[in-house]
C-alpha atoms as a PDB file:
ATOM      1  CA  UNK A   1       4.767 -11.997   8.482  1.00  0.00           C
ATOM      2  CA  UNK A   2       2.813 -11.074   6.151  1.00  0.00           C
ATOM      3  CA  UNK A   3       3.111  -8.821   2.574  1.00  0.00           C
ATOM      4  CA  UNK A   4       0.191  -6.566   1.319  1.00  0.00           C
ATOM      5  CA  UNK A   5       0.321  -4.778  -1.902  1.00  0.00           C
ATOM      6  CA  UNK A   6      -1.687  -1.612  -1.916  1.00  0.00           C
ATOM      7  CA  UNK A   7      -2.193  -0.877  -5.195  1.00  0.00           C
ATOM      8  CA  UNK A   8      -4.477   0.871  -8.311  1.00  0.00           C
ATOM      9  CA  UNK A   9      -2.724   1.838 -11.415  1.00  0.00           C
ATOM     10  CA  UNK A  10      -5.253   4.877 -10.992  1.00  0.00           C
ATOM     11  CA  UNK A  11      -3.883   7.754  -9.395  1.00  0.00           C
ATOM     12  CA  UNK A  12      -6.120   9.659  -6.741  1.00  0.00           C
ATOM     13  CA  UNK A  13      -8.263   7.161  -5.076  1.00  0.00           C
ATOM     14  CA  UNK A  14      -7.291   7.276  -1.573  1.00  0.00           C
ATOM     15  CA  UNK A  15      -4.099   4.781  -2.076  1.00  0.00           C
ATOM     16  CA  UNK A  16      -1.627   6.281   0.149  1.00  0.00           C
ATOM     17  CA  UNK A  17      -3.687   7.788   2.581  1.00  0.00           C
ATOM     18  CA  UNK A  18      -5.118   3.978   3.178  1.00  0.00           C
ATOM     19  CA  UNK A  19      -1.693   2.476   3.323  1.00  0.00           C
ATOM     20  CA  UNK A  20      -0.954   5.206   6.047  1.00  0.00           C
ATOM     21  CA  UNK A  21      -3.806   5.264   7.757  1.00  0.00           C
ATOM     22  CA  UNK A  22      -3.569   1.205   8.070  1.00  0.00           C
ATOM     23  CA  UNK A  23      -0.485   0.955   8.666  1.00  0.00           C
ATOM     24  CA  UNK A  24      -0.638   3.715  11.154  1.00  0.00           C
ATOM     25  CA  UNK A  25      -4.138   1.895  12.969  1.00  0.00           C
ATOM     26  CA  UNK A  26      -2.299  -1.548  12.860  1.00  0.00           C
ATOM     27  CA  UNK A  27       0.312  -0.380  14.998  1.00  0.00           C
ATOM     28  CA  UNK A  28      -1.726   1.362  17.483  1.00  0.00           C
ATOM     29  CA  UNK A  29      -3.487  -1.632  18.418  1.00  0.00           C
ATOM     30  CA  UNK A  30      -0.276  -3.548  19.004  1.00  0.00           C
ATOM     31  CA  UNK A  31       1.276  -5.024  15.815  1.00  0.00           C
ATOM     32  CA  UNK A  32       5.043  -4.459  14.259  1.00  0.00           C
ATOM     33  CA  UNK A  33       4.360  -2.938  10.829  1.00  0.00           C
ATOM     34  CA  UNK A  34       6.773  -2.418   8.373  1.00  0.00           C
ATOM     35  CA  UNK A  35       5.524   0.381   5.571  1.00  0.00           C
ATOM     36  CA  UNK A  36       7.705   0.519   2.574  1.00  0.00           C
ATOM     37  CA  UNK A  37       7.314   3.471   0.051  1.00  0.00           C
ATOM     38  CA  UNK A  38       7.650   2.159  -3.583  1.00  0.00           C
ATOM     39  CA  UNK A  39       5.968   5.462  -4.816  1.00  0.00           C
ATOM     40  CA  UNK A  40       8.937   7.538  -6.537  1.00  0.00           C
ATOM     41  CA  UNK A  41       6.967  10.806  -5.260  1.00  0.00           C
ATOM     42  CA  UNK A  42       7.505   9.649  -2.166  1.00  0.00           C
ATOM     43  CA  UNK A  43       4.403  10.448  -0.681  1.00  0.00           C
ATOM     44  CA  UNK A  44       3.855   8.184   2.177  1.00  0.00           C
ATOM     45  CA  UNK A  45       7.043   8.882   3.466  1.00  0.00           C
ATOM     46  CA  UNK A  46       6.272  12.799   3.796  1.00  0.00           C
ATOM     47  CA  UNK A  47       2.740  11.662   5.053  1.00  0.00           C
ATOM     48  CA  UNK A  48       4.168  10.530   8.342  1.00  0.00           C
ATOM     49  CA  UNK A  49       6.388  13.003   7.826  1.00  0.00           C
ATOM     50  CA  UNK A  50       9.675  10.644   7.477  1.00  0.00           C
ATOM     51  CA  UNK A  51      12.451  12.716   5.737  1.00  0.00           C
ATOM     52  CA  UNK A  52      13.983  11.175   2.272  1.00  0.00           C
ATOM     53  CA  UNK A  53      17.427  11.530   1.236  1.00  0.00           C
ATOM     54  CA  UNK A  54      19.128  10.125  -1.713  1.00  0.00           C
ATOM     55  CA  UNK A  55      20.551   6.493  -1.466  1.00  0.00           C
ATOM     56  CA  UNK A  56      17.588   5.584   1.442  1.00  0.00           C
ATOM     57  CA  UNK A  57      15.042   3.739  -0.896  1.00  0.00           C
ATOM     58  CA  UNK A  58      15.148   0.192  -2.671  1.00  0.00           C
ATOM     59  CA  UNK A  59      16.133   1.708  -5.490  1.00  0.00           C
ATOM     60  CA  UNK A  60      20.122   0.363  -4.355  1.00  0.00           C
ATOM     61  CA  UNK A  61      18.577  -2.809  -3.525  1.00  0.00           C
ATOM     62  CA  UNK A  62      16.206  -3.903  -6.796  1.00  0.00           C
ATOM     63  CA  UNK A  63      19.329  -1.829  -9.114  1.00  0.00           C
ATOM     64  CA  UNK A  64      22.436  -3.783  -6.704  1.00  0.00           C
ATOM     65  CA  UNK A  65      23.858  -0.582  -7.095  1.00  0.00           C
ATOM     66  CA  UNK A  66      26.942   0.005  -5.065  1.00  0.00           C
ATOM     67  CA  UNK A  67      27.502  -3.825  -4.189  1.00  0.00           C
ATOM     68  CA  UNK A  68      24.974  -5.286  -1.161  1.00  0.00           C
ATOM     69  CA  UNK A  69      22.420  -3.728   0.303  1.00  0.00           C
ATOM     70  CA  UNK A  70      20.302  -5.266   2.882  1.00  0.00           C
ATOM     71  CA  UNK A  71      16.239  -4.293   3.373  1.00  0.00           C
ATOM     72  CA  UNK A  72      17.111  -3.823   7.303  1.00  0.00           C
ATOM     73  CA  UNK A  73      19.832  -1.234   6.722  1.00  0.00           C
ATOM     74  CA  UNK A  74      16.780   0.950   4.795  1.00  0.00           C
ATOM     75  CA  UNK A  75      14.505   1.244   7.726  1.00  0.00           C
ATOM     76  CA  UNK A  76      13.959   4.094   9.597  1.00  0.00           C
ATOM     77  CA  UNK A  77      11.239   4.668  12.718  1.00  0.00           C
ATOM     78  CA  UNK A  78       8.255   6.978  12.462  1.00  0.00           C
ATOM     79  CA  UNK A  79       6.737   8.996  14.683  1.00  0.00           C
ATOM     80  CA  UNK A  80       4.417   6.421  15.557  1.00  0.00           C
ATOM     81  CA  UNK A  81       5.529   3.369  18.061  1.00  0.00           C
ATOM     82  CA  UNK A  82       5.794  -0.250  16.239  1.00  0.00           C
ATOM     83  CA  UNK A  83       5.566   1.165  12.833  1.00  0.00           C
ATOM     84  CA  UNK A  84       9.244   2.075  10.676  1.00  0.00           C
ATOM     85  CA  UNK A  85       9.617   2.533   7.520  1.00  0.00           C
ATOM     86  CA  UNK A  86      11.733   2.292   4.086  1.00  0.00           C
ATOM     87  CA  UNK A  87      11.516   6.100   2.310  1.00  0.00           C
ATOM     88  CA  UNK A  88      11.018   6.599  -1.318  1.00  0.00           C
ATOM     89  CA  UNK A  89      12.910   8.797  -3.862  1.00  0.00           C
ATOM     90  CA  UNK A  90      12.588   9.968  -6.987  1.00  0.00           C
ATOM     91  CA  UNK A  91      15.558   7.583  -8.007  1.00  0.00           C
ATOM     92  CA  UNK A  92      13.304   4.885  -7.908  1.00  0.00           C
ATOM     93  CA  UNK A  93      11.480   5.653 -11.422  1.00  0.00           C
ATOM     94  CA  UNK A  94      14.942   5.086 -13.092  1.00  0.00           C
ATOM     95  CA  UNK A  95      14.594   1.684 -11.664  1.00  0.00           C
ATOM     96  CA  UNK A  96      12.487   0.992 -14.922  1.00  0.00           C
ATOM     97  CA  UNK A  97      15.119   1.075 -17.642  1.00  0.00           C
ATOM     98  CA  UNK A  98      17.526  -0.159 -15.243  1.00  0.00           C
ATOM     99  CA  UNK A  99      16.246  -3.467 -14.500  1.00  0.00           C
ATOM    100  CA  UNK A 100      14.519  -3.347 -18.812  1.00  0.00           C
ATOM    101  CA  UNK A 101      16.915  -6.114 -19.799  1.00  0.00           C
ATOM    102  CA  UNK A 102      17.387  -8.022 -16.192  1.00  0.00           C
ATOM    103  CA  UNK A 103      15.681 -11.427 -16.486  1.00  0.00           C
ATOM    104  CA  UNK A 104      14.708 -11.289 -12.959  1.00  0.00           C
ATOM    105  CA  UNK A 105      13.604  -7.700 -13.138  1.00  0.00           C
ATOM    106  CA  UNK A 106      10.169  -8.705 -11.793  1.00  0.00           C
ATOM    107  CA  UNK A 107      10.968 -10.805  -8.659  1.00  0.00           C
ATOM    108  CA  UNK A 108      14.251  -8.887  -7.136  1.00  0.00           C
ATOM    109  CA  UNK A 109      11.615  -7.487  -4.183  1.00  0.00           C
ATOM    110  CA  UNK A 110      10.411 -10.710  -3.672  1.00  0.00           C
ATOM    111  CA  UNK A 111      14.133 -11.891  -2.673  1.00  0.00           C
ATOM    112  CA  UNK A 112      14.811  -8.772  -0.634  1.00  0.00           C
ATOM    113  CA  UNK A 113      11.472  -9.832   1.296  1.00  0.00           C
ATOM    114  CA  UNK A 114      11.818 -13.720   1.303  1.00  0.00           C
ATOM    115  CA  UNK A 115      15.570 -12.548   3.399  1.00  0.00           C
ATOM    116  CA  UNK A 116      13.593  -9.979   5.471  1.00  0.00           C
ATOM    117  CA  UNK A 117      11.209 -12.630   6.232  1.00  0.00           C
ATOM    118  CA  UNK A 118      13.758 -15.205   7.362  1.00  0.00           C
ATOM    119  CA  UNK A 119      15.512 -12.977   9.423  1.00  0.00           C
ATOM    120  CA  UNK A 120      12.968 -10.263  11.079  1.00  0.00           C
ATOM    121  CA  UNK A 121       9.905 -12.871  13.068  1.00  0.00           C
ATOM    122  CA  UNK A 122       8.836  -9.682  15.227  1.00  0.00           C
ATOM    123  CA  UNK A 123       7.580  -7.998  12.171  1.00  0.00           C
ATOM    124  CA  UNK A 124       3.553  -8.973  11.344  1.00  0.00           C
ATOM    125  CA  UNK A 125       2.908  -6.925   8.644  1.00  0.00           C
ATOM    126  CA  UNK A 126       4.611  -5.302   5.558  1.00  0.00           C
ATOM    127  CA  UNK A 127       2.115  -2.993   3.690  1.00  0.00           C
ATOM    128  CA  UNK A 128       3.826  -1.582   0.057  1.00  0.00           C
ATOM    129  CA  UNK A 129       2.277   1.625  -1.378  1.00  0.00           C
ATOM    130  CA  UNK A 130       2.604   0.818  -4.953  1.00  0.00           C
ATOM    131  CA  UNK A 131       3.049   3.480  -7.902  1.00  0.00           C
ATOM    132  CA  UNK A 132      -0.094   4.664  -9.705  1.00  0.00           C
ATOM    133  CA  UNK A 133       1.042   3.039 -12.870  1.00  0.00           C
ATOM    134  CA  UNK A 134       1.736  -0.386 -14.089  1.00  0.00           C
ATOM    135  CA  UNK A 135       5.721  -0.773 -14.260  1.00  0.00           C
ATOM    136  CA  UNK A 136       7.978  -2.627 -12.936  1.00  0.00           C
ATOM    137  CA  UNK A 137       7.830  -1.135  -9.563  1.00  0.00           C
ATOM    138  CA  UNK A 138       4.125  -2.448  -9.393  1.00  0.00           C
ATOM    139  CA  UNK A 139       4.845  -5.699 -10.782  1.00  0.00           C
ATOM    140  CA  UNK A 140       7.872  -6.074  -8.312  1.00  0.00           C
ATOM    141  CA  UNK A 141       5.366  -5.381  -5.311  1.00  0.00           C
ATOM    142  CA  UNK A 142       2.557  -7.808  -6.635  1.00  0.00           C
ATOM    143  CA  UNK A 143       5.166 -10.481  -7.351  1.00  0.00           C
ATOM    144  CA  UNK A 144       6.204 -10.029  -3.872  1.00  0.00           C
ATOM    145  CA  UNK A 145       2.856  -9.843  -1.815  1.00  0.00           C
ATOM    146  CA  UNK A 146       0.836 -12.755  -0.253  1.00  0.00           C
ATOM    147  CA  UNK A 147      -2.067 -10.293  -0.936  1.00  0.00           C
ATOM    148  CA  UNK A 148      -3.217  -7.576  -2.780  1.00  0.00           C
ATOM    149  CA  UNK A 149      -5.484  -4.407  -1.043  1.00  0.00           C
ATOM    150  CA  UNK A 150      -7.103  -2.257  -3.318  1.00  0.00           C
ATOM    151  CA  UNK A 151      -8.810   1.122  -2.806  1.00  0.00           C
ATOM    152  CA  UNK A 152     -11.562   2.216  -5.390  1.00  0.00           C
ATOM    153  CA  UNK A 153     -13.062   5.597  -5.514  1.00  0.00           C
ATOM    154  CA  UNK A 154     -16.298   6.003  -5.110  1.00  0.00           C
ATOM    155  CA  UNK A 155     -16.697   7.963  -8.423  1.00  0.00           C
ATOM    156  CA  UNK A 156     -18.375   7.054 -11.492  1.00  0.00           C
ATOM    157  CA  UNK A 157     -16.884   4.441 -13.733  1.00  0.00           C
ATOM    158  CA  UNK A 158     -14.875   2.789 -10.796  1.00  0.00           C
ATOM    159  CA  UNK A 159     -16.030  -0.664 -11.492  1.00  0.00           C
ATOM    160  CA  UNK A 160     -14.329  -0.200 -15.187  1.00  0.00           C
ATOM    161  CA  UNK A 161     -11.136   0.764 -13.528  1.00  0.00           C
ATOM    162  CA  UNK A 162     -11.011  -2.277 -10.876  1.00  0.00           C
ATOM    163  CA  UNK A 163     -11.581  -4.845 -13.390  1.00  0.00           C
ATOM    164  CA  UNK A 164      -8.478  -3.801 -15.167  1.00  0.00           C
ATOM    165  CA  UNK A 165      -6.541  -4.061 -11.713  1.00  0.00           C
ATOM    166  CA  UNK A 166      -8.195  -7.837 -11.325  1.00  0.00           C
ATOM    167  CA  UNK A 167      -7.049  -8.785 -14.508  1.00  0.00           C
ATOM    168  CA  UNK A 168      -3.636  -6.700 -13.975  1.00  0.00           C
ATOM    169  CA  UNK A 169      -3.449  -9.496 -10.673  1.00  0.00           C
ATOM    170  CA  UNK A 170      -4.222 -12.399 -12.787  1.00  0.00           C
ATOM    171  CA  UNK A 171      -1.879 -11.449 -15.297  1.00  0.00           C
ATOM    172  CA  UNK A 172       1.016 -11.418 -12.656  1.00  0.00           C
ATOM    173  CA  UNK A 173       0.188 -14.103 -11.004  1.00  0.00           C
ATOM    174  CA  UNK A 174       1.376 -16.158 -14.006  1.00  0.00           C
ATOM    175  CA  UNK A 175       4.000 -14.169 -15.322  1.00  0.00           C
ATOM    176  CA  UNK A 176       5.897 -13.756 -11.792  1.00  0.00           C
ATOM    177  CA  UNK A 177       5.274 -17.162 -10.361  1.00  0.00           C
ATOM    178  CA  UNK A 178       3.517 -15.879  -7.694  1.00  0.00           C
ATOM    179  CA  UNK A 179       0.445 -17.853  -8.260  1.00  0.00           C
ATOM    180  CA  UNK A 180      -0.954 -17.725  -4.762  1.00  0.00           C
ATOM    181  CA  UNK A 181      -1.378 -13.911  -4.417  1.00  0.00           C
ATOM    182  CA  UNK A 182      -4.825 -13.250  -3.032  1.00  0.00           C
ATOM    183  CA  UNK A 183      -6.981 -10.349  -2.918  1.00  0.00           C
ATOM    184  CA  UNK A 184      -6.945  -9.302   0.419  1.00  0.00           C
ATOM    185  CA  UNK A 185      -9.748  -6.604   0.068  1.00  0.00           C
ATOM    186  CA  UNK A 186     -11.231  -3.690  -1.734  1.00  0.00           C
ATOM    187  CA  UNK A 187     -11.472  -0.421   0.393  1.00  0.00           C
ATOM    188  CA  UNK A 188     -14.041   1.619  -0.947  1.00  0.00           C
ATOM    189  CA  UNK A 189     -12.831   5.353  -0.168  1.00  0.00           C
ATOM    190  CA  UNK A 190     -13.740   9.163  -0.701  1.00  0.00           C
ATOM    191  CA  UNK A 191     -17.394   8.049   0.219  1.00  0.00           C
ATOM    192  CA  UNK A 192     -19.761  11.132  -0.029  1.00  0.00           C
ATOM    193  CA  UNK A 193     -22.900  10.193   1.779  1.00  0.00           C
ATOM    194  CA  UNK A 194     -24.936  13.258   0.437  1.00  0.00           C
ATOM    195  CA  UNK A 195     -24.484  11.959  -3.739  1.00  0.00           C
ATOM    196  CA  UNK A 196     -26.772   9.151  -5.294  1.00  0.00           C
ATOM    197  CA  UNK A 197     -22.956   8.246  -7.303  1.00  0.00           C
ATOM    198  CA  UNK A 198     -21.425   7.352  -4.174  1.00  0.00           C
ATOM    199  CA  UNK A 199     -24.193   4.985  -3.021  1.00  0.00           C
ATOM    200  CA  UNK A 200     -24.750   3.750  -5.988  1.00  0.00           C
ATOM    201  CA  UNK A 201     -20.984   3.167  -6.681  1.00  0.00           C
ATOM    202  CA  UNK A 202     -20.984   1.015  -3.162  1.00  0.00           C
ATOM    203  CA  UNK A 203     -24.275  -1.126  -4.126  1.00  0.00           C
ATOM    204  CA  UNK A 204     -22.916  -1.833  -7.509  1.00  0.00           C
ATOM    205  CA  UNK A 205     -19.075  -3.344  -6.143  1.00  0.00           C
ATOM    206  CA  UNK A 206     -20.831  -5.089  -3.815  1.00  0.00           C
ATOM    207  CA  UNK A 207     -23.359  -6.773  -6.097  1.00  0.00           C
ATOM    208  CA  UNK A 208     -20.114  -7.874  -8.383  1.00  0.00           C
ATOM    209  CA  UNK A 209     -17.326  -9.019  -5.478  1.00  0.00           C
ATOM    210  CA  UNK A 210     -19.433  -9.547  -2.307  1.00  0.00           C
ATOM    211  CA  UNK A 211     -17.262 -10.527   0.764  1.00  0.00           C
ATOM    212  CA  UNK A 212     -14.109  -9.184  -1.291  1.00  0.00           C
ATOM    213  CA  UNK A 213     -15.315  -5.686  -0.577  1.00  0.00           C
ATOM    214  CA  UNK A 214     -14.399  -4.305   3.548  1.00  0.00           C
ATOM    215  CA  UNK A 215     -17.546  -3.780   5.196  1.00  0.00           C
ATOM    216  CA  UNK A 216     -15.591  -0.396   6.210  1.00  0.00           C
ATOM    217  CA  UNK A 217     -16.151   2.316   4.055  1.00  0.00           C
ATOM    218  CA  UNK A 218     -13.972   5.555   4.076  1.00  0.00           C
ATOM    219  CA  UNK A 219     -15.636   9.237   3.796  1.00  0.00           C
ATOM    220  CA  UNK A 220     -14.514  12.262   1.948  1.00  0.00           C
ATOM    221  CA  UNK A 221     -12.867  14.167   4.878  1.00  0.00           C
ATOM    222  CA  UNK A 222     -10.865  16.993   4.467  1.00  0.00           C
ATOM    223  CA  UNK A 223      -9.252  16.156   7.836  1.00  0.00           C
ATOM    224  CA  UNK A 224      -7.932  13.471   5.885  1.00  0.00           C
ATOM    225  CA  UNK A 225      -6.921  15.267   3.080  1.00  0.00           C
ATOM    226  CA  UNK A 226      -5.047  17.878   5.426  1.00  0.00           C
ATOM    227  CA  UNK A 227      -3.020  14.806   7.616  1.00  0.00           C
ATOM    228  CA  UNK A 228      -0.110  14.386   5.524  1.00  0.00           C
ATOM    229  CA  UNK A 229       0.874  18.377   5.026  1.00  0.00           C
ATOM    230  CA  UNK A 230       1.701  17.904   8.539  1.00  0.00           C
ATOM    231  CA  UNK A 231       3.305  14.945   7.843  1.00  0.00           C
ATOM    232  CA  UNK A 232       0.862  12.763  10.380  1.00  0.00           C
ATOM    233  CA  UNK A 233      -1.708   9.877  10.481  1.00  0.00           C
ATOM    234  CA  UNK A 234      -4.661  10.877  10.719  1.00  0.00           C
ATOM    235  CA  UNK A 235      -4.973   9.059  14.201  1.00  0.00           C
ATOM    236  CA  UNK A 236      -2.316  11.596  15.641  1.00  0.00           C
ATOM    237  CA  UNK A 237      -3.432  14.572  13.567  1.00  0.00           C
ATOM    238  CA  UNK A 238      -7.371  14.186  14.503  1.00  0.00           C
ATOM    239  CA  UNK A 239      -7.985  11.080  16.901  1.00  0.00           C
ATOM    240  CA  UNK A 240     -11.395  11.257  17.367  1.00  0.00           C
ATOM    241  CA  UNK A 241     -13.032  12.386  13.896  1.00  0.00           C
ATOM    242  CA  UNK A 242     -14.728  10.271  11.285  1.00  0.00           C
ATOM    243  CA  UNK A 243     -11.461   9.901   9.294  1.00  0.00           C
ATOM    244  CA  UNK A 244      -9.605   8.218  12.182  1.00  0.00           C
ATOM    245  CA  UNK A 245     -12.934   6.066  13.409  1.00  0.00           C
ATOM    246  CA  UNK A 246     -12.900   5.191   9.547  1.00  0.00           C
ATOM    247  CA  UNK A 247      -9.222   3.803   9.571  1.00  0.00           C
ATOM    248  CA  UNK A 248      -9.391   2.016  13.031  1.00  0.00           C
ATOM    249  CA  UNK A 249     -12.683   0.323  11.927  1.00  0.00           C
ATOM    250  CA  UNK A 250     -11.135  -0.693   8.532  1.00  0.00           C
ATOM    251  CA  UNK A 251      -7.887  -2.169  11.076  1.00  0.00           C
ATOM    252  CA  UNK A 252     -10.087  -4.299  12.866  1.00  0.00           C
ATOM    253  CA  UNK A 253     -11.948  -5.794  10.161  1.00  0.00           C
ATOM    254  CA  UNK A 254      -8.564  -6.478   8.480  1.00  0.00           C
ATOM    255  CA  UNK A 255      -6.932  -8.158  11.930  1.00  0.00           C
ATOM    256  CA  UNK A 256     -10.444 -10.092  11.712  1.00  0.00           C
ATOM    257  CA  UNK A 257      -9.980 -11.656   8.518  1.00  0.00           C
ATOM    258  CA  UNK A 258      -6.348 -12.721   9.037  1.00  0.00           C
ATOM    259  CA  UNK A 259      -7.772 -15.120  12.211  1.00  0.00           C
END
């Protein structure tokens, strides 16, 4: 099994839709995937169109609110075959003055997982859609992951934002213990063929990072955009447009690199 942090402590560049998406591609071609929401708006879980109610989060778990609480008793299926879930809710940005003054405020996820793990061999892949800010939800996720995926933006001053996240990594990786978190990836998304920013954008994080940067790139695509109001990948919603053929290319090159 294996734990990917999707994460950028900048809102709006594609981060759930890619967790989705992936998530939603991995399955299709044949692998268990667990996606757990660790966004308090909850946003992945309407995207595949999973309904939240109060008390089905980790917010119980990371808190031990209410005595034990195991990760499997969370999980709910989606809509899509081999890929369940663990909902968000807005309970889970009180988790941040809760766990203030725990000392193990930034590894309780990792336990919950390290159980999971022990306990759940069918289950290949966990992706975590992280918060778009640098709290302890974040930190809990990164301390947690055996990798990190990052989408960037294709927008102007993108490279200033994803140094910040590389140093965030760094940072955690000392503070948590979790010194062998890797960078699985970064996704560039929102591509807009028709703008010199885009392309330049995509030559300049690829001059920096190299092989760290997916070969797949994802458009601007308001298919995309519309998938989650109906609360569906964008593999069910639109199987055959550039979106989709995006996501399933960006699955394959990720199955690729984990050989």
């Amino acid at each position: 099994m294996k734990i990917v942090a999707v994460a950028n402590q900048k809102g709006g560049v594609g981060k759930t839709t890619t967790t989705v998406n992936l998530a939603a591609c991995l399955a299709e071609a044949g692998r268990n995937v667990l996606l757990i929401d660790l966004d308090p708006q909850a946003n992945a879980s309407s995207a595949l169109g999973v309904e939240t109610a109060p008390g089905r989060s980790l917010h119980a778990i990371l808190t031990n609110e209410g005595g034990h609480h195991s990760l499997a008793e969370q999980i709910q299926p989606t809509s899509c075959e081999r890929l369940s879930m663990v909902t968000a809710e807005l309970d889970l940005a009180g988790c941040e003055i809760q766990l203030a003054a725990d000392e193990h405020r930034l590894t309780r996820l990792r336990r919950v997982l390290e159980d999971y793990r022990a306990s759940q061999p069918d289950v290949e892949f966990i992706l975590i859609d992280c918060p778009p800010s640098l709290g302890v939800l974040m930190t809990n996720a990164l301390a947690a992951a055996d990798s990190v995926l990052i989408p960037l933006q294709c927008e102007y001053l993108a490279l200033e934002g994803l140094a910040k996240i590389l140093e965030m990594i760094e940072r955690i990786k000392q503070v948590s213990g979790n010194s062998a978190l890797a960078l699985e990836g970064i996704v560039l998304t929102m591509y807009d063929a028709r703008t010199n920013l885009s392309q330049q954008v995509v030559s300049d994080v690829r001059s920096h990072l190299g092989d760290k940067v997916f070969e797949t790139i994802i458009p601007r695509s308001i298919r995309l955009s519309e998938a989650p109001s109906h609360g569906k990948s964008i593999i069910a919603y639109d199987p055959s447009g550039m979106g989709a053929q995006s996501y399933r290319q960006l699955a394959r090159e990720f199955l690729v690199k984990q050989t």
